[in-house]
Protein backbone atom coordinates (compact mmCIF):
# COMPACT_ATOMS: atom_id res chain seq x y z
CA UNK A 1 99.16 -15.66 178.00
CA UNK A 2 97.99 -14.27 174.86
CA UNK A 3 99.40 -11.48 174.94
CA UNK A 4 102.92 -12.78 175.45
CA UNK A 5 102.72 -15.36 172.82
CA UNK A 6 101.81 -12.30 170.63
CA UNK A 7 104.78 -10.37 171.50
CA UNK A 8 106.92 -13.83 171.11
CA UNK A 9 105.82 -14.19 167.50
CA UNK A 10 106.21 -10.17 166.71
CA UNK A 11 110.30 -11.19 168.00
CA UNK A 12 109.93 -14.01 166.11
CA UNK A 13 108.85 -13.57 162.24
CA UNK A 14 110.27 -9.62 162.58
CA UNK A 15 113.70 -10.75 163.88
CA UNK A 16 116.53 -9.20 162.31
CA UNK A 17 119.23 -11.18 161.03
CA UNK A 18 122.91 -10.13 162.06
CA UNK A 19 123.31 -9.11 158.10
CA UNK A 20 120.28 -6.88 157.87
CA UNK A 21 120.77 -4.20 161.10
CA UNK A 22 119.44 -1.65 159.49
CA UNK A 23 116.14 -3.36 159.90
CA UNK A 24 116.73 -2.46 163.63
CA UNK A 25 116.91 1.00 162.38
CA UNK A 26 113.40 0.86 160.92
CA UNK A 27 112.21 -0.65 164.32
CA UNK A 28 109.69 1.80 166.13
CA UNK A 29 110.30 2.31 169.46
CA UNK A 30 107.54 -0.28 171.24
CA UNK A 31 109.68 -2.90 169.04
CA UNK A 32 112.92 -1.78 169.88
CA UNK A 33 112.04 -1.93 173.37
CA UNK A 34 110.18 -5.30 172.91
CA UNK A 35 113.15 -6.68 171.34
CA UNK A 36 115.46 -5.33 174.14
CA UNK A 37 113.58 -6.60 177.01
CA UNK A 38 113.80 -10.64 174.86
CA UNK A 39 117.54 -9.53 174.11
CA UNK A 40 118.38 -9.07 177.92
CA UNK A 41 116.15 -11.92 178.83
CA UNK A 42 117.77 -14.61 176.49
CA UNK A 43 121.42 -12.96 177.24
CA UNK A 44 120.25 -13.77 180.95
CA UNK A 45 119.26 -16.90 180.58
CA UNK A 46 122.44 -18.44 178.42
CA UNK A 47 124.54 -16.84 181.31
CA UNK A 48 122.79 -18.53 184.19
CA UNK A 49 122.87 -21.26 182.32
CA UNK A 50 126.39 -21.81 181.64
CA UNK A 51 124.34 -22.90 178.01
CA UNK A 52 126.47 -24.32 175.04
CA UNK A 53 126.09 -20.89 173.13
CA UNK A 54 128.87 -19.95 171.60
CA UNK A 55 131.47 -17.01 171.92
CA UNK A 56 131.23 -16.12 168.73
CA UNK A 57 126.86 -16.00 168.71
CA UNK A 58 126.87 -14.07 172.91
CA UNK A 59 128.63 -11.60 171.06
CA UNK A 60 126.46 -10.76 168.50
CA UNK A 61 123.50 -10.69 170.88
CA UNK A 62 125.42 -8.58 173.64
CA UNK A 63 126.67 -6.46 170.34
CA UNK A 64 123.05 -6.34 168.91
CA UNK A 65 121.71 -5.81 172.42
CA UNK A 66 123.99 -2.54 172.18
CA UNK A 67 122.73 -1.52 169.05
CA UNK A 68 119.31 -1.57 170.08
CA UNK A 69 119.57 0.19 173.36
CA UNK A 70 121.71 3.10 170.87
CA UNK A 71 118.77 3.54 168.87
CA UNK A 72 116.21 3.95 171.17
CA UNK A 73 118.41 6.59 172.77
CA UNK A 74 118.39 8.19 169.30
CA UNK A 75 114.60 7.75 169.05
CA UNK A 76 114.58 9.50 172.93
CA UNK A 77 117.06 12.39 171.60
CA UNK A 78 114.65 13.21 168.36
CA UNK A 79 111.86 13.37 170.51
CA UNK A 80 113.27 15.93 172.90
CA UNK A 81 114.73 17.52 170.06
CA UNK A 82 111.03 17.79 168.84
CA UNK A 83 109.80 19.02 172.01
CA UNK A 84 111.90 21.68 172.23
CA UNK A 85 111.56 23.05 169.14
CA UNK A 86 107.47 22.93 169.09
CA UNK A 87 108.57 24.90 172.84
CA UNK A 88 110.52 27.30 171.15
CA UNK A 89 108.02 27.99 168.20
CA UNK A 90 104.89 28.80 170.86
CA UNK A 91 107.20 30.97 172.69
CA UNK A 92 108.58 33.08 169.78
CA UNK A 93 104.53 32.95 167.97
């Protein structure tokens, strides 16, 4: 489907390198969970698998997996922390 392949290719050219995190930190929250859902899928699939991946490259995308999921949990936390204070603000004006 379209729409997949589009989503593929977003992964694809805006993928960040193990060296550059803090791109993941840039990431808006559609990408980060785009890029979670592709994490957990290829994770997934080298475990069922049993696929020659390494040790050494599963832990950087179980470790980077991690990382994402902690900053959309961030992103989720501002949010709230936005909502409550436009709440607080209507109540006290």
């Amino acid at each position: 489907s379209s729409a997949a392949s589009d989503v593929y290719k977003r992964q694809k050219d805006n993928w960040p390198s193990f060296g550059q995190i803090e791109s993941i930190d840039e990431s808006s929250k559609q990408d980060l969970n785009c890029t979670l859902c592709f994490l957990n899928v290829l994770i997934d699939e080298f475990v069922d698998d049993a696929s020659p991946c390494s040790d050494r490259v599963m832990a950087r995308l179980v470790l980077t997996r991690e990382y994402v999921q902690n900053a959309i949990e961030i992103i989720k936390l501002k949010e709230l922390q936005t909502e409550q204070t436009k709440s607080n603000e209507e109540e006290i004006g």
